[in-house]
Protein backbone atom coordinates (compact mmCIF):
# COMPACT_ATOMS: atom_id res chain seq x y z
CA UNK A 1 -76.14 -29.45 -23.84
CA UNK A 2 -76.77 -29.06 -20.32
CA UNK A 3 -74.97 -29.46 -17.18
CA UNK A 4 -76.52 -33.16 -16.30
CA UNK A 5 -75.47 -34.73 -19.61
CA UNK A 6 -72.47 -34.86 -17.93
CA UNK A 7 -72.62 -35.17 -13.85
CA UNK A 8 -74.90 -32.85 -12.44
CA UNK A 9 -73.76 -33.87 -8.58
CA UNK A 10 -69.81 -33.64 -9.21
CA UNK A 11 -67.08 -30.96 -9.31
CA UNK A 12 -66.74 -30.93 -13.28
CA UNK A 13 -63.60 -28.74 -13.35
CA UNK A 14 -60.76 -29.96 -10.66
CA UNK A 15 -58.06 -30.15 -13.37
CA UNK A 16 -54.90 -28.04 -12.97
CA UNK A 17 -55.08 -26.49 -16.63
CA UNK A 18 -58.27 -25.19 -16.57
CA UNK A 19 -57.07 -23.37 -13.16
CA UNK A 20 -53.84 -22.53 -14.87
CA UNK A 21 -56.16 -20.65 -17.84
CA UNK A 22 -57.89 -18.86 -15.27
CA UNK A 23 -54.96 -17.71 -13.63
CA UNK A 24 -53.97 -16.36 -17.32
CA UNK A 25 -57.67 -14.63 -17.87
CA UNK A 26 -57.27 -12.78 -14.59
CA UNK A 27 -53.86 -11.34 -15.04
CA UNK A 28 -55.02 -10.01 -18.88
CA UNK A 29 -57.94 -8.79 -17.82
CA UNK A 30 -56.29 -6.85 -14.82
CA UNK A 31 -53.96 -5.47 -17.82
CA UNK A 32 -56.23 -4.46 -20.06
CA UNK A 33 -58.55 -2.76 -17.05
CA UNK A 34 -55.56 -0.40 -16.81
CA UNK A 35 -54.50 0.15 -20.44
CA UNK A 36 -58.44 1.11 -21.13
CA UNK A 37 -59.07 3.18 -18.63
CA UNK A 38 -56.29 5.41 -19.15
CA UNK A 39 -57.05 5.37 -22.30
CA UNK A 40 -60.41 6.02 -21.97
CA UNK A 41 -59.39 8.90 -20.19
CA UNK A 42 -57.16 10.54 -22.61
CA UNK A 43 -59.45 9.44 -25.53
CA UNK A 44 -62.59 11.35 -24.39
CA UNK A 45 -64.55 7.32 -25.48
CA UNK A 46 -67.49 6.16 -23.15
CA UNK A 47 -66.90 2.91 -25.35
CA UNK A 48 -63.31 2.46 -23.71
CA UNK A 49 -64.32 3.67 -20.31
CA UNK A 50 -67.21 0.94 -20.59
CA UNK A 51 -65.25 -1.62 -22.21
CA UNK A 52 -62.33 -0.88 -19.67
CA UNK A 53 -64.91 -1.75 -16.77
CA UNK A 54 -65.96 -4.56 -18.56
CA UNK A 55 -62.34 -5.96 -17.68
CA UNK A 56 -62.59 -5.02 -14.33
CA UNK A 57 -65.82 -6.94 -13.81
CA UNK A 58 -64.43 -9.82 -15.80
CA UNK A 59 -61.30 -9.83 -13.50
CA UNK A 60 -63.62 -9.92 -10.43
CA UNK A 61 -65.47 -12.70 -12.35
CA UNK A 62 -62.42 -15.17 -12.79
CA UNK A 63 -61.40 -14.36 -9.50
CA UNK A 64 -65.07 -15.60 -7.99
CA UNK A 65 -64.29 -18.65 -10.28
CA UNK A 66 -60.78 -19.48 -8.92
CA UNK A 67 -62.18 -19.70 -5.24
CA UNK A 68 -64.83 -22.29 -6.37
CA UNK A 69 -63.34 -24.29 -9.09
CA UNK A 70 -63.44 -27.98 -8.10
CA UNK A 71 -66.46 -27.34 -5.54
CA UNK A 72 -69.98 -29.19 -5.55
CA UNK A 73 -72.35 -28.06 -8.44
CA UNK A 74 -74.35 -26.08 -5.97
CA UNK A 75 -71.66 -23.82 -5.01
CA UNK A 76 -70.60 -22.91 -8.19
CA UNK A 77 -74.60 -22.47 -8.97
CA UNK A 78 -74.37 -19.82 -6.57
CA UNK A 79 -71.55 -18.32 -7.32
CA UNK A 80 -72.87 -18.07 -11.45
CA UNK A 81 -75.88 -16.71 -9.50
CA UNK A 82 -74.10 -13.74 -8.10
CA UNK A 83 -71.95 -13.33 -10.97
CA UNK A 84 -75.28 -12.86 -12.90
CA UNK A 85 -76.32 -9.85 -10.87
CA UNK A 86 -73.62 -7.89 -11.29
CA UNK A 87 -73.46 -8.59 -15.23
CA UNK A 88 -76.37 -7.35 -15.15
CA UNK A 89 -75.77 -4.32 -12.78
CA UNK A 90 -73.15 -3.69 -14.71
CA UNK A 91 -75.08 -3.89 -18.33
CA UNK A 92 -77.50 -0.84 -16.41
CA UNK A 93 -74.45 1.45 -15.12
CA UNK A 94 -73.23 1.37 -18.80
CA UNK A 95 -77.23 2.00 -20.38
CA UNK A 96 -77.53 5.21 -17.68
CA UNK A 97 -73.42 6.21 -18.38
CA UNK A 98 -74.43 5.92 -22.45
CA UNK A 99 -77.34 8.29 -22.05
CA UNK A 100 -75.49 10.68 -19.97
CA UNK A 101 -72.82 11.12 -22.97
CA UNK A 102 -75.29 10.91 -25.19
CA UNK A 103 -76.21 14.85 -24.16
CA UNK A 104 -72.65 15.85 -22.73
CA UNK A 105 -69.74 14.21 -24.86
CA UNK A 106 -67.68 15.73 -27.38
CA UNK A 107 -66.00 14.09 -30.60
CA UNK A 108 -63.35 11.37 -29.02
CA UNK A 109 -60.06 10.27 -30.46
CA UNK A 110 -60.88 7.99 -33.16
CA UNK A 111 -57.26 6.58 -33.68
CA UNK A 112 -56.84 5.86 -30.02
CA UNK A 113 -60.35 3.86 -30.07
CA UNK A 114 -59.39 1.58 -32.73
CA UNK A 115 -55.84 0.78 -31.69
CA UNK A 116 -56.78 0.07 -28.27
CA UNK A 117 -59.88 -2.10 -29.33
CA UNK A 118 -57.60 -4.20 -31.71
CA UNK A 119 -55.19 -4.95 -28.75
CA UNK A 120 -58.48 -5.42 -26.31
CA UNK A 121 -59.61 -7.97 -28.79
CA UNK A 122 -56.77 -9.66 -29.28
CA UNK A 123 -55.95 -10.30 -25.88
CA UNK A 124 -59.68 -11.41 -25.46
CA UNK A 125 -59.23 -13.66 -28.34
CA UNK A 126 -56.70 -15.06 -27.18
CA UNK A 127 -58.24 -15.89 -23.57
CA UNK A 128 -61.65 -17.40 -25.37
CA UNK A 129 -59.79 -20.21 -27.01
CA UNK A 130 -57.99 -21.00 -23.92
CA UNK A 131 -61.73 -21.47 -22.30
CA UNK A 132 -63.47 -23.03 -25.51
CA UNK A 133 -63.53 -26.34 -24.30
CA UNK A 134 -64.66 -25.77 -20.98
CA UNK A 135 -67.88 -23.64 -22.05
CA UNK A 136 -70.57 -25.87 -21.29
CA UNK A 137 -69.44 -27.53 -18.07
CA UNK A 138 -71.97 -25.60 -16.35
CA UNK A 139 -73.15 -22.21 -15.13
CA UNK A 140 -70.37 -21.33 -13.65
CA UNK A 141 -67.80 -22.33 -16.68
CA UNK A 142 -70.36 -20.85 -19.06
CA UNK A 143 -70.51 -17.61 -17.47
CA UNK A 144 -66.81 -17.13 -17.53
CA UNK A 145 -66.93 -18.33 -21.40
CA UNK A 146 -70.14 -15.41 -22.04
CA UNK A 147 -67.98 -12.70 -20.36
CA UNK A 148 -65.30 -13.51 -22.64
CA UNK A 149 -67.33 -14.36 -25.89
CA UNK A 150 -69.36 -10.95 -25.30
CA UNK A 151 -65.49 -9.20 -24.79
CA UNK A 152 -64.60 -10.58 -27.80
CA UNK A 153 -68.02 -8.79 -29.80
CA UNK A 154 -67.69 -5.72 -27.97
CA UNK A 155 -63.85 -5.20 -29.04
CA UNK A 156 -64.87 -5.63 -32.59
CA UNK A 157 -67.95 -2.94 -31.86
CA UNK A 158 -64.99 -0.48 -30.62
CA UNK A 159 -63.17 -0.92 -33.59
CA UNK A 160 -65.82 -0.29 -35.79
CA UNK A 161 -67.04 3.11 -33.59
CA UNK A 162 -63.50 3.86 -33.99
CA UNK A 163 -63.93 3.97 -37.79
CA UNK A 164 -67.23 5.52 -37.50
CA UNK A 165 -65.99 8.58 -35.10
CA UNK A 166 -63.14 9.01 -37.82
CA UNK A 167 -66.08 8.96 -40.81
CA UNK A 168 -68.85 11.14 -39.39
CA UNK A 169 -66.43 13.27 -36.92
CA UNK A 170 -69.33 13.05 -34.61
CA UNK A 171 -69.71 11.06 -31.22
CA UNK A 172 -72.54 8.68 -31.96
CA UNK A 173 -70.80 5.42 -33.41
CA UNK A 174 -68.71 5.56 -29.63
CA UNK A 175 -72.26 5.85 -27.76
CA UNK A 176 -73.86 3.35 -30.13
CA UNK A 177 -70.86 0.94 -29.11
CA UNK A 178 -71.69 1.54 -24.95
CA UNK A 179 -74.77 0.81 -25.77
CA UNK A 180 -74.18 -2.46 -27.24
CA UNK A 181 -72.05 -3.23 -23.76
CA UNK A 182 -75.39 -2.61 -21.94
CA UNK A 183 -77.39 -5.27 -23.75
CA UNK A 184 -74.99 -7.69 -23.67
CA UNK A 185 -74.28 -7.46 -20.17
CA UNK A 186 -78.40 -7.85 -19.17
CA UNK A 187 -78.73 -10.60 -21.71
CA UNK A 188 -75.82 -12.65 -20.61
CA UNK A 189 -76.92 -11.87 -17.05
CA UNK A 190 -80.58 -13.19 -17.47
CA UNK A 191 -78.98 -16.37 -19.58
CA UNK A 192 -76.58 -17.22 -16.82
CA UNK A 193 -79.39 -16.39 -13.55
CA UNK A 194 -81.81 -18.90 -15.24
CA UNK A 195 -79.27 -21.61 -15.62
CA UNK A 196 -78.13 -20.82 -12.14
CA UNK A 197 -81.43 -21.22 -11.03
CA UNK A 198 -82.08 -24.40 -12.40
CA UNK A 199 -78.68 -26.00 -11.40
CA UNK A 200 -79.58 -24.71 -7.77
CA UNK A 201 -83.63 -26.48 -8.13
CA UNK A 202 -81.43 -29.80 -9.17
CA UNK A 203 -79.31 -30.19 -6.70
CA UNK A 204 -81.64 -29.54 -3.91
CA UNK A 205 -83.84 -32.35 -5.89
CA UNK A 206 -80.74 -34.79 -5.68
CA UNK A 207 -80.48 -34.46 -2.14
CA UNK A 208 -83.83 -34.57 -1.18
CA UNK A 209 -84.30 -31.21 -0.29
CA UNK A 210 -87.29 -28.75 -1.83
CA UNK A 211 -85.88 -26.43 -4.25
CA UNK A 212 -85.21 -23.15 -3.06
């Protein structure tokens, strides 16, 4: 479904609880930046460290989507826009990070991997069904549902490297996880640019203006 089934020219979300929600996304995701980094940290896991970043670029992400909630379509266009780019920054810090361990890490903790990525993914669990409904507003609601959604994979890819580290006593299944966080950050960057980009082309049709 796209954007102008609806009302391609109006604010789509203005209502309180669907600011409320994002006010809830930002404060977990601040929280869980903290808890993952440390543990990251003491851990020895690139998959943390890049799934703790992940919540530090999500925070930044609901915070972008607080200050334009309720604005035209075009604003939040750009705003999904920019939001795009650094997803997708992002998605190539973690690729060069996961080849760097790749030749320097040792064996991390495989306990502390799995307990944090169960709490991680329950707290992102938690935060996608708050946003469910509001996925397919537009770019701008979509990209905050992606971030989320992808979260939500990428907590279950931790537990599992978690296992794997524990198995093999090796640090591959924790660099194979980082470098799931790097695809889904350029593919969910590229989905969210293009609608962007074709929100932006509609609106400047609508008011008469050439597209951009």
């Amino acid at each position: 479904m796209s954007c102008c089934d609806h009302d391609c020219s109006a604010p789509l979300q203005t209502d309180s609880r669907y600011r409320r929600i994002l006010w809830v996304a930002l404060a977990v995701n601040l929280t869980m930046f903290g808890v993952e980094i440390v543990a990251s940290i003491v851990a020895g896991s690139v998959s943390l460290r890049a799934d703790a970043l992940d919540f530090l670029a999500d925070s930044a992400n609901y915070a972008v989507a607080l200050a334009v909630v309720g604005l035209a379509l075009h604003w939040r266009a750009r705003a999904a826009l920019f939001k795009g780019g650094v997803m997708g920054l992002f998605g190539l810090w973690v690729a060069a990070s996961t080849i760097h361990h790749a030749l320097t890490a040792t064996v991390p903790q495989a306990e502390m991997i799995g307990a944090i990525g169960l709490l991680a993914f329950a707290a992102n669990l938690a935060v996608a069904g708050l946003l469910y409904r509001y996925r397919v507003a537009d770019s701008q609601a979509m990209s905050v549902w992606l971030c989320t959604r992808n979260d939500c994979i990428v907590n279950i890819a931790v537990m599992m490297a978690g296992a794997g580290v524990w198995a093999s006593g090796t640090p591959w299944p924790d660099i194979a996880v980082a470098a799931i966080v790097a695809s889904l950050g350029i593919s969910s960057a590229v989905k969210i640019i293009r609608q962007a980009l074709g929100e932006m082309r509609e609106t400047s049709t609508l008011h008469g203006a050439p597209a951009e």
